[in-house]
C-alpha atoms as a PDB file:
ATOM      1  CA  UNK A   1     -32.284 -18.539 -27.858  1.00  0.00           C
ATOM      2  CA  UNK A   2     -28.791 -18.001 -26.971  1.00  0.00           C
ATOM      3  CA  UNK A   3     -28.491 -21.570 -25.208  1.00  0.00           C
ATOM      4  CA  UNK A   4     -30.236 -23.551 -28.159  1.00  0.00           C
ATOM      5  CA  UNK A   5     -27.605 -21.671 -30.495  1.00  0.00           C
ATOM      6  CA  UNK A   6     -24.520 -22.665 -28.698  1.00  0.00           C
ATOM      7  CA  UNK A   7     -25.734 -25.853 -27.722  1.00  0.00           C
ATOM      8  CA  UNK A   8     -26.742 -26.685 -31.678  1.00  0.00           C
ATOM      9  CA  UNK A   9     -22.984 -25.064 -32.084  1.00  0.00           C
ATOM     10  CA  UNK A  10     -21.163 -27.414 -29.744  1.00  0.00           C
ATOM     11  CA  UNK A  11     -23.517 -30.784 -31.475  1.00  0.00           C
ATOM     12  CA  UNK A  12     -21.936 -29.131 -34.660  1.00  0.00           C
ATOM     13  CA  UNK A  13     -18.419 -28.963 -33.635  1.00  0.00           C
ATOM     14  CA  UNK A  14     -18.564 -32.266 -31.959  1.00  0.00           C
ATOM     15  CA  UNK A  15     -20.133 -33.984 -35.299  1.00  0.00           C
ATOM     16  CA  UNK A  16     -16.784 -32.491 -37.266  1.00  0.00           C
ATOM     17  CA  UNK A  17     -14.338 -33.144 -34.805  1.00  0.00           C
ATOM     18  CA  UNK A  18     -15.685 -37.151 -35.089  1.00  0.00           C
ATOM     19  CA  UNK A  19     -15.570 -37.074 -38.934  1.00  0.00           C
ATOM     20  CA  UNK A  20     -12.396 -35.344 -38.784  1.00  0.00           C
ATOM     21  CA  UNK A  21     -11.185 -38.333 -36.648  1.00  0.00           C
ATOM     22  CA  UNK A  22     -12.951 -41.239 -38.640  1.00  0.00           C
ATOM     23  CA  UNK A  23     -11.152 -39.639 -42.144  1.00  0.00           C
ATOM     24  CA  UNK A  24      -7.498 -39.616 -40.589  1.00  0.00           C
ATOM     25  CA  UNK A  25      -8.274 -43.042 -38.872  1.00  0.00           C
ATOM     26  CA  UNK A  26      -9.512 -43.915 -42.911  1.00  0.00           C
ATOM     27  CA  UNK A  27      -6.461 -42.024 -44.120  1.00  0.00           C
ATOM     28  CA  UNK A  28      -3.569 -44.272 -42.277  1.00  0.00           C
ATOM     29  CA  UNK A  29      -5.716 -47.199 -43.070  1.00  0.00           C
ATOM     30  CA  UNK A  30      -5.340 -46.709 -46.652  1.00  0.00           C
ATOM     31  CA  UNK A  31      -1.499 -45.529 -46.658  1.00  0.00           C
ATOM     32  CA  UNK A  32      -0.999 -48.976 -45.132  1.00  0.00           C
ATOM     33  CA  UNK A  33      -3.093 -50.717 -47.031  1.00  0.00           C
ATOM     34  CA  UNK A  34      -0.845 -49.542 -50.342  1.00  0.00           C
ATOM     35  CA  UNK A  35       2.343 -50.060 -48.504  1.00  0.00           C
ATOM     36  CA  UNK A  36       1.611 -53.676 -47.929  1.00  0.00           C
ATOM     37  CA  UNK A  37      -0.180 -54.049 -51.133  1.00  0.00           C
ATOM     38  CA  UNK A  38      -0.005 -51.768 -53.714  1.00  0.00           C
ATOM     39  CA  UNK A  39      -1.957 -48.552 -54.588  1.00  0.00           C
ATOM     40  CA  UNK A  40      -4.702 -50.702 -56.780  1.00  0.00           C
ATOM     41  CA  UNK A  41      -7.777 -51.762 -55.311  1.00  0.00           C
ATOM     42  CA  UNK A  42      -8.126 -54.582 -58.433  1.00  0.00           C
ATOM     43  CA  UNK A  43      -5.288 -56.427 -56.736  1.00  0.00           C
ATOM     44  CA  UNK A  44      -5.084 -55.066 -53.238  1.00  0.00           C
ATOM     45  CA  UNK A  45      -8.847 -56.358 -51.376  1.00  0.00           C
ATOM     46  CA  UNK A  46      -7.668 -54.799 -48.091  1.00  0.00           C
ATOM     47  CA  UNK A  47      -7.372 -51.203 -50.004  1.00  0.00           C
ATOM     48  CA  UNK A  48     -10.767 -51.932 -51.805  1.00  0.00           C
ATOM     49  CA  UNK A  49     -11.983 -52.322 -48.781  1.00  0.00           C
ATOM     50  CA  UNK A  50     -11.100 -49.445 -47.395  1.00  0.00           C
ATOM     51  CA  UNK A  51     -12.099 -47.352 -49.872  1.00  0.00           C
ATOM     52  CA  UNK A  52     -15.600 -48.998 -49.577  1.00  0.00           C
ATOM     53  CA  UNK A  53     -15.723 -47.666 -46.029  1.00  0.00           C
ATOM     54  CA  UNK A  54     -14.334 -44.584 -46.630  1.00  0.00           C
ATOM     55  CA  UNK A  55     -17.208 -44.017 -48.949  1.00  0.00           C
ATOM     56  CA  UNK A  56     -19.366 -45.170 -46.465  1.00  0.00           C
ATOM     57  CA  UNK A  57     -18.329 -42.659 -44.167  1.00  0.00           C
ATOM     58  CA  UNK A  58     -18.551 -39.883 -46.829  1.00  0.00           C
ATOM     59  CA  UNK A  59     -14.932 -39.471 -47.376  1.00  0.00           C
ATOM     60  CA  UNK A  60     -14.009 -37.025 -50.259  1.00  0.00           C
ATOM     61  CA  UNK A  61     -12.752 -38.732 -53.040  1.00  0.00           C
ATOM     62  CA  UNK A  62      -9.799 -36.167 -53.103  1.00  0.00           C
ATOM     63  CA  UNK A  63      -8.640 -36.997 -49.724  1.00  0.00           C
ATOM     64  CA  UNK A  64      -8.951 -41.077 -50.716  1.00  0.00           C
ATOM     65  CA  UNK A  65      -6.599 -40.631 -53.526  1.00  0.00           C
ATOM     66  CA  UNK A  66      -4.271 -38.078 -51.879  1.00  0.00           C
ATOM     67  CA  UNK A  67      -4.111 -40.652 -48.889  1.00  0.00           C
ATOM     68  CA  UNK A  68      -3.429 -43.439 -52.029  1.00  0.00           C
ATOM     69  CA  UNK A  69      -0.380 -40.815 -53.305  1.00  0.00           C
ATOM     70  CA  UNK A  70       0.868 -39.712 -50.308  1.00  0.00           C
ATOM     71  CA  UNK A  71       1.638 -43.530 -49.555  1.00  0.00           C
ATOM     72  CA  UNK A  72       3.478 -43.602 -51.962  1.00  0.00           C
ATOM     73  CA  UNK A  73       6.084 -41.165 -50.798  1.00  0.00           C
ATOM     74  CA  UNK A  74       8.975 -42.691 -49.217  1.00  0.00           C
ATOM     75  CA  UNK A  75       9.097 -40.218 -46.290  1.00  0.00           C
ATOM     76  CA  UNK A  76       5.428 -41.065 -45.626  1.00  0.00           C
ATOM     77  CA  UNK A  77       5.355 -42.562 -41.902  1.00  0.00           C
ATOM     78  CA  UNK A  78       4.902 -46.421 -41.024  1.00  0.00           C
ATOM     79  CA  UNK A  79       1.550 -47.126 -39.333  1.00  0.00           C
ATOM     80  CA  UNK A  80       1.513 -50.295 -36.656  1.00  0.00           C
ATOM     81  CA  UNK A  81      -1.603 -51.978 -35.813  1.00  0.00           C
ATOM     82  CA  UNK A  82      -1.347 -52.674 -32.781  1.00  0.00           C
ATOM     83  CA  UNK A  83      -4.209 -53.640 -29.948  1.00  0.00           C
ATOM     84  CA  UNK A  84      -4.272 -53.269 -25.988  1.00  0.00           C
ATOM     85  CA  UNK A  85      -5.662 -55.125 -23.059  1.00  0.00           C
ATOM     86  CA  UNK A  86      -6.917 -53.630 -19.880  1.00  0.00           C
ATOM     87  CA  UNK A  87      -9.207 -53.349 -17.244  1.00  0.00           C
ATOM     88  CA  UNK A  88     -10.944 -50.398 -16.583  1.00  0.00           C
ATOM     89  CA  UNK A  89     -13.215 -49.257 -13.158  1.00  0.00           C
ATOM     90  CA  UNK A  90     -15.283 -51.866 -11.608  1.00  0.00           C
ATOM     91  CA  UNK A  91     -13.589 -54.854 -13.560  1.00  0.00           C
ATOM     92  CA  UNK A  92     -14.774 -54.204 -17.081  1.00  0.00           C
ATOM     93  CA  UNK A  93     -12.662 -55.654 -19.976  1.00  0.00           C
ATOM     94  CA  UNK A  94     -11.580 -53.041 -22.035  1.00  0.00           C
ATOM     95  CA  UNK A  95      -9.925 -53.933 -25.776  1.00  0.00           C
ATOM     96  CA  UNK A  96      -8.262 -50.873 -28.043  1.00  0.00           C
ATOM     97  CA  UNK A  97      -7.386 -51.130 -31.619  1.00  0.00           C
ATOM     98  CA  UNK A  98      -5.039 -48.587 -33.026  1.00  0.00           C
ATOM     99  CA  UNK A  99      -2.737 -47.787 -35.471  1.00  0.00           C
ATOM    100  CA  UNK A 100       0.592 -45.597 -34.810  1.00  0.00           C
ATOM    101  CA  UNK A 101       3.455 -44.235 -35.842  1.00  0.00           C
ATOM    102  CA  UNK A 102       5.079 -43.779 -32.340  1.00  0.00           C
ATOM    103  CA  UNK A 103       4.774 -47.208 -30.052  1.00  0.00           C
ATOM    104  CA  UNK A 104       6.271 -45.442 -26.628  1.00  0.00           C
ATOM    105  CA  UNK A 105       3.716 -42.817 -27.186  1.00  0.00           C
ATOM    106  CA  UNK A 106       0.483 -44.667 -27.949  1.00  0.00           C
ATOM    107  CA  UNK A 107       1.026 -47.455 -24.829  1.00  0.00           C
ATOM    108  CA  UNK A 108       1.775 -44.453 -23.071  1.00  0.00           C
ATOM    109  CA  UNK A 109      -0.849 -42.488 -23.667  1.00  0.00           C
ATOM    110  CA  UNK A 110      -3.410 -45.703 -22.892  1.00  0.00           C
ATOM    111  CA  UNK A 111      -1.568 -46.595 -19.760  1.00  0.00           C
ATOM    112  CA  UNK A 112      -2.412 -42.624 -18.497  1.00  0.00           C
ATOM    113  CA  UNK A 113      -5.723 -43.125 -19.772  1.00  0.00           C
ATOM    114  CA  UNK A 114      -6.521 -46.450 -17.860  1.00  0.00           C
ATOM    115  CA  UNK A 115      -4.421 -44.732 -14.449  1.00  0.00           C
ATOM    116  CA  UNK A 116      -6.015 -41.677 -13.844  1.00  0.00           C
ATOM    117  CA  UNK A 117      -9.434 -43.881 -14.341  1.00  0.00           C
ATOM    118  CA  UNK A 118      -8.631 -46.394 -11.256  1.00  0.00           C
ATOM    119  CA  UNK A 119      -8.082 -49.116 -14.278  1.00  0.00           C
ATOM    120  CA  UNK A 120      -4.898 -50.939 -15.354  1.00  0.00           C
ATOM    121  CA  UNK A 121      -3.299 -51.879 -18.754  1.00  0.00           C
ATOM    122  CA  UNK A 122      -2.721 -55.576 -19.100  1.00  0.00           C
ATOM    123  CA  UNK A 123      -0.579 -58.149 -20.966  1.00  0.00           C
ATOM    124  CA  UNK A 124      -1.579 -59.610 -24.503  1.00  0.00           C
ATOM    125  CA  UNK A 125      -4.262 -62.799 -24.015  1.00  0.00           C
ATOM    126  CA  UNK A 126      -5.286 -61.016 -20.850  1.00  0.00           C
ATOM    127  CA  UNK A 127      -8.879 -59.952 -21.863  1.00  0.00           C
ATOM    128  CA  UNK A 128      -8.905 -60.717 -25.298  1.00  0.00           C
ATOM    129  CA  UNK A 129     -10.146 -64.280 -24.539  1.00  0.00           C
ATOM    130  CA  UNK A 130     -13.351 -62.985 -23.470  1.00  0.00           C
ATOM    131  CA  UNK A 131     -14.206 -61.414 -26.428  1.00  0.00           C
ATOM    132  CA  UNK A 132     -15.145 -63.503 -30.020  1.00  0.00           C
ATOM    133  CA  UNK A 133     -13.952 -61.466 -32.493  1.00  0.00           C
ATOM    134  CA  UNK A 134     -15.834 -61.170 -35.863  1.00  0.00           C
ATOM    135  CA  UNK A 135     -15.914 -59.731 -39.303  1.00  0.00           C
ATOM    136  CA  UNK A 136     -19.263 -57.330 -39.807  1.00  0.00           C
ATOM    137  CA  UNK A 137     -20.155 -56.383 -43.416  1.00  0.00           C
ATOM    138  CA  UNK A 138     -22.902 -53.374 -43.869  1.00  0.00           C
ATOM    139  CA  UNK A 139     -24.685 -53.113 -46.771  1.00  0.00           C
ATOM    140  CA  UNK A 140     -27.900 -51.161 -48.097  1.00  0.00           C
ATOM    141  CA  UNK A 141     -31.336 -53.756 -47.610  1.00  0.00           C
ATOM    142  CA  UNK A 142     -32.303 -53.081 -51.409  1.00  0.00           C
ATOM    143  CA  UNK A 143     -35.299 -55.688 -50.828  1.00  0.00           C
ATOM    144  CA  UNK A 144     -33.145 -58.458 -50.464  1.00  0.00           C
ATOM    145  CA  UNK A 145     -34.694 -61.377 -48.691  1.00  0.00           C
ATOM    146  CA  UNK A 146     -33.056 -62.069 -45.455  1.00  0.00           C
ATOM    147  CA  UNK A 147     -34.059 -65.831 -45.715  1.00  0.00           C
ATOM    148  CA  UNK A 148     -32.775 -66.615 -49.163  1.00  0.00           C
ATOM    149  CA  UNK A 149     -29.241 -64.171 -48.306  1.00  0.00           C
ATOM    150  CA  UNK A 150     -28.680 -66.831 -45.302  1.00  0.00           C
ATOM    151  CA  UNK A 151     -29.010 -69.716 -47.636  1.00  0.00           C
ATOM    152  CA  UNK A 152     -26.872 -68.167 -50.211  1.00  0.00           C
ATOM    153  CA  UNK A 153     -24.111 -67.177 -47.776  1.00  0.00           C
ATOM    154  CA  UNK A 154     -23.922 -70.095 -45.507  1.00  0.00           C
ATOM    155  CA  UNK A 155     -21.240 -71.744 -46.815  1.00  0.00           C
ATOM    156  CA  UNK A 156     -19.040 -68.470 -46.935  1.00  0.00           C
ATOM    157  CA  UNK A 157     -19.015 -68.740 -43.231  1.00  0.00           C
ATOM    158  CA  UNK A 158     -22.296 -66.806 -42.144  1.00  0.00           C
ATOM    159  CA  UNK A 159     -23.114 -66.905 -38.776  1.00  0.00           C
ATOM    160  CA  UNK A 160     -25.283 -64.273 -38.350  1.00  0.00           C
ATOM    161  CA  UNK A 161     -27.249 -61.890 -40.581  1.00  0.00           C
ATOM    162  CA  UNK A 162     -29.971 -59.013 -39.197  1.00  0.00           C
ATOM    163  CA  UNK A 163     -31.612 -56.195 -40.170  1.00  0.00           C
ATOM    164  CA  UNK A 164     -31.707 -52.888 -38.729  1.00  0.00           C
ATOM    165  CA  UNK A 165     -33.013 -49.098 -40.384  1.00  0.00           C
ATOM    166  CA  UNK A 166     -33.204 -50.155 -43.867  1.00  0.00           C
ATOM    167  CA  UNK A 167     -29.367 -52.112 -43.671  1.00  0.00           C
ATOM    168  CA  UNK A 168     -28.599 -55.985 -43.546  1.00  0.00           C
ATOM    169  CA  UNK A 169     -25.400 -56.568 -41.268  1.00  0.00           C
ATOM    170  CA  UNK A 170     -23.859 -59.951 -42.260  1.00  0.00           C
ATOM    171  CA  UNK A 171     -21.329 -61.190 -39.317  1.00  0.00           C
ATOM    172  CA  UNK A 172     -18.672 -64.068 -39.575  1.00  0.00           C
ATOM    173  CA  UNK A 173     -15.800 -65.484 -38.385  1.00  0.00           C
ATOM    174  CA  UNK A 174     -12.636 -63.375 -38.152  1.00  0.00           C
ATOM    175  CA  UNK A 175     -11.023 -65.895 -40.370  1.00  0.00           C
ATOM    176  CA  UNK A 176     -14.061 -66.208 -43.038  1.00  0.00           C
ATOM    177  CA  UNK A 177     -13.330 -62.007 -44.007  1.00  0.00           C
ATOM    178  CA  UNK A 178     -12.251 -62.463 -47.015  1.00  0.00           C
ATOM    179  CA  UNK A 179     -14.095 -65.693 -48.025  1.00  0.00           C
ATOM    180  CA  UNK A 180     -17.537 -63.886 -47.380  1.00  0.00           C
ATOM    181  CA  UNK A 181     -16.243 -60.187 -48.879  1.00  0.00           C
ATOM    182  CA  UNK A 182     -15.343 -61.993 -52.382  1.00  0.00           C
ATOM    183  CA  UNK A 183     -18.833 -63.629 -52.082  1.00  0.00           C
ATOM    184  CA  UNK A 184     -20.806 -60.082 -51.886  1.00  0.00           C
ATOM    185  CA  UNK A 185     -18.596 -59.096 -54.333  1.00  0.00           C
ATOM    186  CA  UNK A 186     -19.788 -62.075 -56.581  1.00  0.00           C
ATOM    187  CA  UNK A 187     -22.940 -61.053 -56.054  1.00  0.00           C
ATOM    188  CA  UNK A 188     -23.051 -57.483 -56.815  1.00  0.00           C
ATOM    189  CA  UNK A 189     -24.025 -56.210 -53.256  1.00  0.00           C
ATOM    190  CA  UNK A 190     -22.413 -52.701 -52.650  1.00  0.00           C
ATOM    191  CA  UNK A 191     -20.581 -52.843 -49.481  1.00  0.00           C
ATOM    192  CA  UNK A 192     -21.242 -49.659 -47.554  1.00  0.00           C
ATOM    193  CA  UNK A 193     -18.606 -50.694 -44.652  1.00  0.00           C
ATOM    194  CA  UNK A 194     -16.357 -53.908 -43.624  1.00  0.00           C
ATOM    195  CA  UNK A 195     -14.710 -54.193 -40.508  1.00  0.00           C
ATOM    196  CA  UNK A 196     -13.785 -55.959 -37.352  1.00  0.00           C
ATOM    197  CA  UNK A 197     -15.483 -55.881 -33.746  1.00  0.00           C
ATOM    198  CA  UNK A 198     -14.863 -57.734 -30.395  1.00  0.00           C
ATOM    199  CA  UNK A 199     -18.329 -59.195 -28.800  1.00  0.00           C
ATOM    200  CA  UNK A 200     -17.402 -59.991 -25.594  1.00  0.00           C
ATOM    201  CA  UNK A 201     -18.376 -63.796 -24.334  1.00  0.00           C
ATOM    202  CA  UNK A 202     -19.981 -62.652 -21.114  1.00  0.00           C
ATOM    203  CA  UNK A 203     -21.390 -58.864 -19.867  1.00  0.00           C
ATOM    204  CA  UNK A 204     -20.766 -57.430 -16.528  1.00  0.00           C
ATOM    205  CA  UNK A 205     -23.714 -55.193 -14.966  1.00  0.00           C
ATOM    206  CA  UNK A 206     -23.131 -51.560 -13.554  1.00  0.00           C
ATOM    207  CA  UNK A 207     -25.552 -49.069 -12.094  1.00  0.00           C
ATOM    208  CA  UNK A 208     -25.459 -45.872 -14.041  1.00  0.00           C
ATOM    209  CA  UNK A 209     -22.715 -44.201 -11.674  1.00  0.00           C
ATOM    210  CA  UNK A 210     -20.663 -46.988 -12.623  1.00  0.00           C
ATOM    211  CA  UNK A 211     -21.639 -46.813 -16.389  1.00  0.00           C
ATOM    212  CA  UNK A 212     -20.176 -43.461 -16.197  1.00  0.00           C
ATOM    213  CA  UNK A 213     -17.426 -44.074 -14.912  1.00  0.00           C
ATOM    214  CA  UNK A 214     -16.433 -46.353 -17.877  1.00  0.00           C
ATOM    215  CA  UNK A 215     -18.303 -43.809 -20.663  1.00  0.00           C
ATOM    216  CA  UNK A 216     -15.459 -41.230 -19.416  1.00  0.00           C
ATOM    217  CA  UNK A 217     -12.590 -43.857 -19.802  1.00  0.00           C
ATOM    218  CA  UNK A 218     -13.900 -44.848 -23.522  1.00  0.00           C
ATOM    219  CA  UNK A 219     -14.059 -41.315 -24.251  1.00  0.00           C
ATOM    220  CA  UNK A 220     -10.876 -40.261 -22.943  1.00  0.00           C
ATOM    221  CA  UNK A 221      -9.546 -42.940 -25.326  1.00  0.00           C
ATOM    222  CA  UNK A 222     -11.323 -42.350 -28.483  1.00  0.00           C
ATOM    223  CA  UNK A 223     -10.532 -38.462 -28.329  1.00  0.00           C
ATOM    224  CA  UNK A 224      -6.757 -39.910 -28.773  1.00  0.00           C
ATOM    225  CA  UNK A 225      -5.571 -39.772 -32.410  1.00  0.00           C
ATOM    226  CA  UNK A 226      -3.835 -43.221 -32.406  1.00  0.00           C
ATOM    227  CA  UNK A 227      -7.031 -45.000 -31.657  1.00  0.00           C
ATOM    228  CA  UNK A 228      -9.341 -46.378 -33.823  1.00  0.00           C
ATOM    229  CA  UNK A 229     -11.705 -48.647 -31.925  1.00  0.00           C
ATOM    230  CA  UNK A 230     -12.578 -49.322 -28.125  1.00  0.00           C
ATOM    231  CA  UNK A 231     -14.530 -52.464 -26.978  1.00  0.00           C
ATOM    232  CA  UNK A 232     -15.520 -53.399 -23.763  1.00  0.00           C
ATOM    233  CA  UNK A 233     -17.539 -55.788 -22.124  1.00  0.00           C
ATOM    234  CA  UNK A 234     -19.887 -53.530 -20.111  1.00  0.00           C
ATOM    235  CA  UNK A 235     -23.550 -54.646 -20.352  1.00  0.00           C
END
């Protein structure tokens, strides 16, 4: 009894601690996202946006428009995107997204990361060229019909759409983004999340002791708060 309670208390705590992270991650997004564009989502898409996923990912509403004032604020820090190349154990291609506030820190941080896990940090172009990268838009199936959505978004830039637990992903281009978001819009489809992912070219196999090896790298990075996103090319 005691076990099953501390174990469903640790599933708990870990559960927070990873919404905790997605709604600062959401947070920064959106106090750049009015920096660069303004605090309304009518004439800012990349806030609108946004919000959409931070809805998606049950956000408060509070803490969405407390993220919109704070950015607002002239003291309020300036986020960098900024992404980093390396190679983790046994070869595998490893891409990180983040946004920061303190450069020294973050490449820092990733370079300790990829040491103490027998990988290295690379230069820009290094791995990135084995990796396609693509906008993914998530939306709720509603009955749509999967054959007549393809026709209909084709010339938006579709390149892929597919179904999975009762939601309809819709991939394109990195370049098609906003081409293919105003066309959902258009058509009155309630985007639950919009992003960007790497899908790497080619895969490289490991045996599970290998796998792990890797698992514990990507985990070491996501627990750090300047990270939003780790790909790799790991089969």
């Amino acid at each position: 009894m005691g076990r099953a309670f501390e174990f469903r208390k640790e599933r708990k705590f870990k559960r927070w601690s990873q919404m905790s992270k997605v709604f600062t991650r959401l947070g920064k997004e959106i106090v750049m996202a009015v920096k660069a564009g303004g605090p309304d989502p009518a004439n800012n898409s990349k806030l609108r946006t946004i919000i959409q996923n931070a809805k998606g990912a049950s956000m408060p509403k509070d803490r969405i428009e407390a993220a919109i004032k704070r950015a607002s604020n002239k003291d309020e820090k300036d986020y960098e995107e900024l992404v980093y190349e390396g190679y983790g154990p046994h070869g595998v291609a490893v891409i990180i997204e983040t946004s920061t506030d303190n450069t020294n820190r973050t490449v820092a941080n990733i370079r300790s990361y990829f040491s103490k896990a027998n990988g290295s940090l690379s230069t820009s172009g290094s791995v990135s060229f084995m990796f396609n990268k693509k906008a993914v838009f998530r939306f709720a199936h509603n009955e749509h019909d999967l054959e007549e959505l393809e026709l209909e978004l084709i010339d938006f830039g579709l390149e892929e759409v597919a179904e999975n637990e009762g939601e309809i992903f819709v991939y394109t281009a990195f370049e098609d983004f906003g081409k293919m978001q105003k066309a959902l819009e258009d058509k009155n489809i309630e985007i639950i999340n919009a992003d960007f992912q790497w899908f790497p070219t080619t895969t490289v196999e490991l045996s599970e002791e290998q796998e792990e090896d890797i698992n514990k790298l990507i985990e070491k990075l996501e627990e750090d708060d300047d990270v939003n996103q780790v790909f790799t090319n790991m089969a």
